[in-house]
C-alpha atoms as a PDB file:
ATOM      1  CA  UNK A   1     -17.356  27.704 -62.867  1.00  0.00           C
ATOM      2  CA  UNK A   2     -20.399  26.283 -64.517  1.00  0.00           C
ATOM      3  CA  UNK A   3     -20.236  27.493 -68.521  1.00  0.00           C
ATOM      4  CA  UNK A   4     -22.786  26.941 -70.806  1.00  0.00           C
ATOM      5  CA  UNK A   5     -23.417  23.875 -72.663  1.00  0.00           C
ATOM      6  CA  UNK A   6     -22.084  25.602 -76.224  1.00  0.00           C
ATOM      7  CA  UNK A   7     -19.619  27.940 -74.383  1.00  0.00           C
ATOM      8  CA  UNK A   8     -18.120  24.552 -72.587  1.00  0.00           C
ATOM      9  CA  UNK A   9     -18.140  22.914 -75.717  1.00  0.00           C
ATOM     10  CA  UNK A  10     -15.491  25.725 -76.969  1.00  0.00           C
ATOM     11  CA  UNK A  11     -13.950  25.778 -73.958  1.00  0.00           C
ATOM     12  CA  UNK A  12     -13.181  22.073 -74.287  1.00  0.00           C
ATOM     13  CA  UNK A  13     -12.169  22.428 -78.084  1.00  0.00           C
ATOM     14  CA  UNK A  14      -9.707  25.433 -77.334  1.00  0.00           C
ATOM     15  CA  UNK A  15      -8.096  22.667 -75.192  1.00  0.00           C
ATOM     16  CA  UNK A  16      -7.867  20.005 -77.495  1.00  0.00           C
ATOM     17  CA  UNK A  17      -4.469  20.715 -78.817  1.00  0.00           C
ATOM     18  CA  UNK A  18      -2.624  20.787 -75.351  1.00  0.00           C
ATOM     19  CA  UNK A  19      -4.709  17.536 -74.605  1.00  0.00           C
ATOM     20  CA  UNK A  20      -3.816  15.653 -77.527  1.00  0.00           C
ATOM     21  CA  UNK A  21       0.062  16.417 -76.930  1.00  0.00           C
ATOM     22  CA  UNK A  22      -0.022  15.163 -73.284  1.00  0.00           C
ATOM     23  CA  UNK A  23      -2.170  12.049 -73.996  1.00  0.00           C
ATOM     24  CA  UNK A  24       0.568  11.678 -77.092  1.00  0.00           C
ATOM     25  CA  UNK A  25       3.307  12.428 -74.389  1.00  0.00           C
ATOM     26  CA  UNK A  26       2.002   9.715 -72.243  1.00  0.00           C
ATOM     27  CA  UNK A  27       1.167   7.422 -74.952  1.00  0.00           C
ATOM     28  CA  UNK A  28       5.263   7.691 -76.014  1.00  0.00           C
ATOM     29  CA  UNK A  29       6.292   6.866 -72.698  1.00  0.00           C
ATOM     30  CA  UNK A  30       3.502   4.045 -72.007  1.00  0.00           C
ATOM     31  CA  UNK A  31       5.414   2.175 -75.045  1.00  0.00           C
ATOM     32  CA  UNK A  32       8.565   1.494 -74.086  1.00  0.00           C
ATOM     33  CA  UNK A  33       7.261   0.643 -70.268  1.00  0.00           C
ATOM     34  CA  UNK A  34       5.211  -1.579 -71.487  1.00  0.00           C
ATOM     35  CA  UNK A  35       7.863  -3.501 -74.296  1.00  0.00           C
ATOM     36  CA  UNK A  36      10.487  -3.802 -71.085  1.00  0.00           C
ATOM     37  CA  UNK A  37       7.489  -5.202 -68.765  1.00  0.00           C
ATOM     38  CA  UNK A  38       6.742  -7.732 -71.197  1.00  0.00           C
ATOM     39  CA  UNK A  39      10.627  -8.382 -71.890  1.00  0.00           C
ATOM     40  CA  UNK A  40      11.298  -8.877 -68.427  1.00  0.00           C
ATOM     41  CA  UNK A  41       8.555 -11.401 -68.357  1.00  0.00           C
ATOM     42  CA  UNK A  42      10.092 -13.160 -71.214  1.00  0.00           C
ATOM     43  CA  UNK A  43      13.547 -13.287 -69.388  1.00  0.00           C
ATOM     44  CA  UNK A  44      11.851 -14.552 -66.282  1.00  0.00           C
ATOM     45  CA  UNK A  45      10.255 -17.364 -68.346  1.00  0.00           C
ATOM     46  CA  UNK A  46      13.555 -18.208 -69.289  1.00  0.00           C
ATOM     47  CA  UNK A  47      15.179 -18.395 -65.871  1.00  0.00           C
ATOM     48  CA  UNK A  48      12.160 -20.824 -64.642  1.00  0.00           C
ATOM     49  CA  UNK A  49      13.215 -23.209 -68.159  1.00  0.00           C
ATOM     50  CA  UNK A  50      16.572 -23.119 -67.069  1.00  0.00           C
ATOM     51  CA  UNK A  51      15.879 -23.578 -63.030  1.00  0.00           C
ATOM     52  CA  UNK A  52      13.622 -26.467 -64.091  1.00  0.00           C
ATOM     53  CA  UNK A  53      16.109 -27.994 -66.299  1.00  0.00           C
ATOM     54  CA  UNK A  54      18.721 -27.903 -63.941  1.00  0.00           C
ATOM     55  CA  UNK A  55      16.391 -29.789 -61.162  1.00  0.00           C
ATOM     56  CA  UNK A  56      16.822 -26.561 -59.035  1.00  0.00           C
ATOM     57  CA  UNK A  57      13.224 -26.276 -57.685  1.00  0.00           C
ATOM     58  CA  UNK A  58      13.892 -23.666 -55.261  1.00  0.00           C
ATOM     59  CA  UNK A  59      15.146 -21.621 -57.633  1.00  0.00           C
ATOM     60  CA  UNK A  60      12.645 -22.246 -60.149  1.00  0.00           C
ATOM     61  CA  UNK A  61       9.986 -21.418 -57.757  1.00  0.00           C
ATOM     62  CA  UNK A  62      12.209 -17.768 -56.963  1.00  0.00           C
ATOM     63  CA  UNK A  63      12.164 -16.982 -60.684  1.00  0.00           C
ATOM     64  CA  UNK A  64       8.169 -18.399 -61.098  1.00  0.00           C
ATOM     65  CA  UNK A  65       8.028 -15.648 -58.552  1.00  0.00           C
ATOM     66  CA  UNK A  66       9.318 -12.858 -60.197  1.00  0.00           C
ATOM     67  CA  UNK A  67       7.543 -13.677 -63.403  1.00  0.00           C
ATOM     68  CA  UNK A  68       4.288 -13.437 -62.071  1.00  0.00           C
ATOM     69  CA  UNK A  69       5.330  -9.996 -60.575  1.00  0.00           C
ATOM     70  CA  UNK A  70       6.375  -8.906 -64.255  1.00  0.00           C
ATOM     71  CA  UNK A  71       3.431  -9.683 -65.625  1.00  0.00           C
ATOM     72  CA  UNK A  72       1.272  -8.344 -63.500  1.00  0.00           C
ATOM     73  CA  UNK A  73       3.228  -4.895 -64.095  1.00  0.00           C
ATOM     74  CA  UNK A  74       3.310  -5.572 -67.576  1.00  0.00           C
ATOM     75  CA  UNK A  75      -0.676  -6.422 -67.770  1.00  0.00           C
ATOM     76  CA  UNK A  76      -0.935  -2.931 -65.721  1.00  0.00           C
ATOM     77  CA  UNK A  77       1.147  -1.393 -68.259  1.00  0.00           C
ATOM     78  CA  UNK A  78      -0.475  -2.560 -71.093  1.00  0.00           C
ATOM     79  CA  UNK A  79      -3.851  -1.329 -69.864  1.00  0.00           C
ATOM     80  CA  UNK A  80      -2.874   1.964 -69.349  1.00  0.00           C
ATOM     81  CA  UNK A  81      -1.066   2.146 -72.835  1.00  0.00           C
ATOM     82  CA  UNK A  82      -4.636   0.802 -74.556  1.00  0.00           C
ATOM     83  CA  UNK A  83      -6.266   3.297 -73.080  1.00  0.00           C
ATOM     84  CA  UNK A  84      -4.080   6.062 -73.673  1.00  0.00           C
ATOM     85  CA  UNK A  85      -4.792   4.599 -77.211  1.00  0.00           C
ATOM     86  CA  UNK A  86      -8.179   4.879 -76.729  1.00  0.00           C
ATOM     87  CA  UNK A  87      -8.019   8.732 -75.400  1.00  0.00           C
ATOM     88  CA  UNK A  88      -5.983   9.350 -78.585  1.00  0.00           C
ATOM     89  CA  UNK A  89      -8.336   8.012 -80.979  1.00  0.00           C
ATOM     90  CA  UNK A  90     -10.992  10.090 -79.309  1.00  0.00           C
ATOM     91  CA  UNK A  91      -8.982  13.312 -79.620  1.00  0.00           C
ATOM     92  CA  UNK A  92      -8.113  12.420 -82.883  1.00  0.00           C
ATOM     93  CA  UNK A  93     -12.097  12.506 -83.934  1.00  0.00           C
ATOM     94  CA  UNK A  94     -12.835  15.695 -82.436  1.00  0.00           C
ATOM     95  CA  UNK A  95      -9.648  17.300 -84.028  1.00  0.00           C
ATOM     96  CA  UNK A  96     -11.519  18.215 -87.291  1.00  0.00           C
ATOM     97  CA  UNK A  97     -14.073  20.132 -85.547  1.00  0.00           C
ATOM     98  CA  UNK A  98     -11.266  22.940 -85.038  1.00  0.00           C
ATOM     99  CA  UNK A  99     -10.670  23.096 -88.596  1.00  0.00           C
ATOM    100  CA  UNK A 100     -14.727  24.394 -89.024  1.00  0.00           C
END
C-alpha cells in the first residue's frame, strides 16, 4: 500500500516507539554477545602463549585456530552491535518529533 509522502511520514512516526524498543531489545542482547566473543578471543590468545611456551606447536597452531574463529565472530558481533547503535541514535533524533 503506497501512502502519501506526509501520511507515510505519520505512519512511520506512529511506529517509532515499538521500533525504538526492538532496536533497544537487540542492542541489549548485541552487548553481552559481543563482550563473550571478544573474551573468548582473549582466552584463545592465552592458550596459543601457553602452547608456544610449552614448545607444543601442534597445539599452538589448534588454539591459533580457534582464535581466529573468535574473532571473526566477535568482529561480526561487534558490527552488528555498532550498528544497532547507529539505528538507535537515529530513532533517538526523530523521537522529539512525537512530542510536536
Amino acid at each position: 500500500m503506497d501512502f502519501p509522502k506526509h501520511l507515510g511520514l505519520c505512519y512511520n512516526l506512529s511506529n517509532l516507539p515499538s521500533s525504538i524498543i526492538e532496536v533497544l531489545a537487540l542492542q541489549q542482547r548485541a552487548e553481552p554477545q559481543y563482550s563473550q566473543a571478544h573474551a573468548a578471543v582473549l582466552q584463545w590468545e592465552k592458550r596459543v602463549k601457553l602452547s608456544l611456551d610449552e614448545g607444543d606447536a601442534f597445539l599452538a597452531k589448534e588454539a591459533l585456530r580457534h582464535k581466529k574463529n573468535h574473532i571473526n565472530t566477535a568482529n561480526i558481533s561487534k558490527n552488528q552491535l555498532e550498528n544497532l547503535n547507529i539505528q538507535v541514535d537515529k530513532l533517538k533524533e526523530k523521537l522529539p518529533i512525537l512530542g510536536r
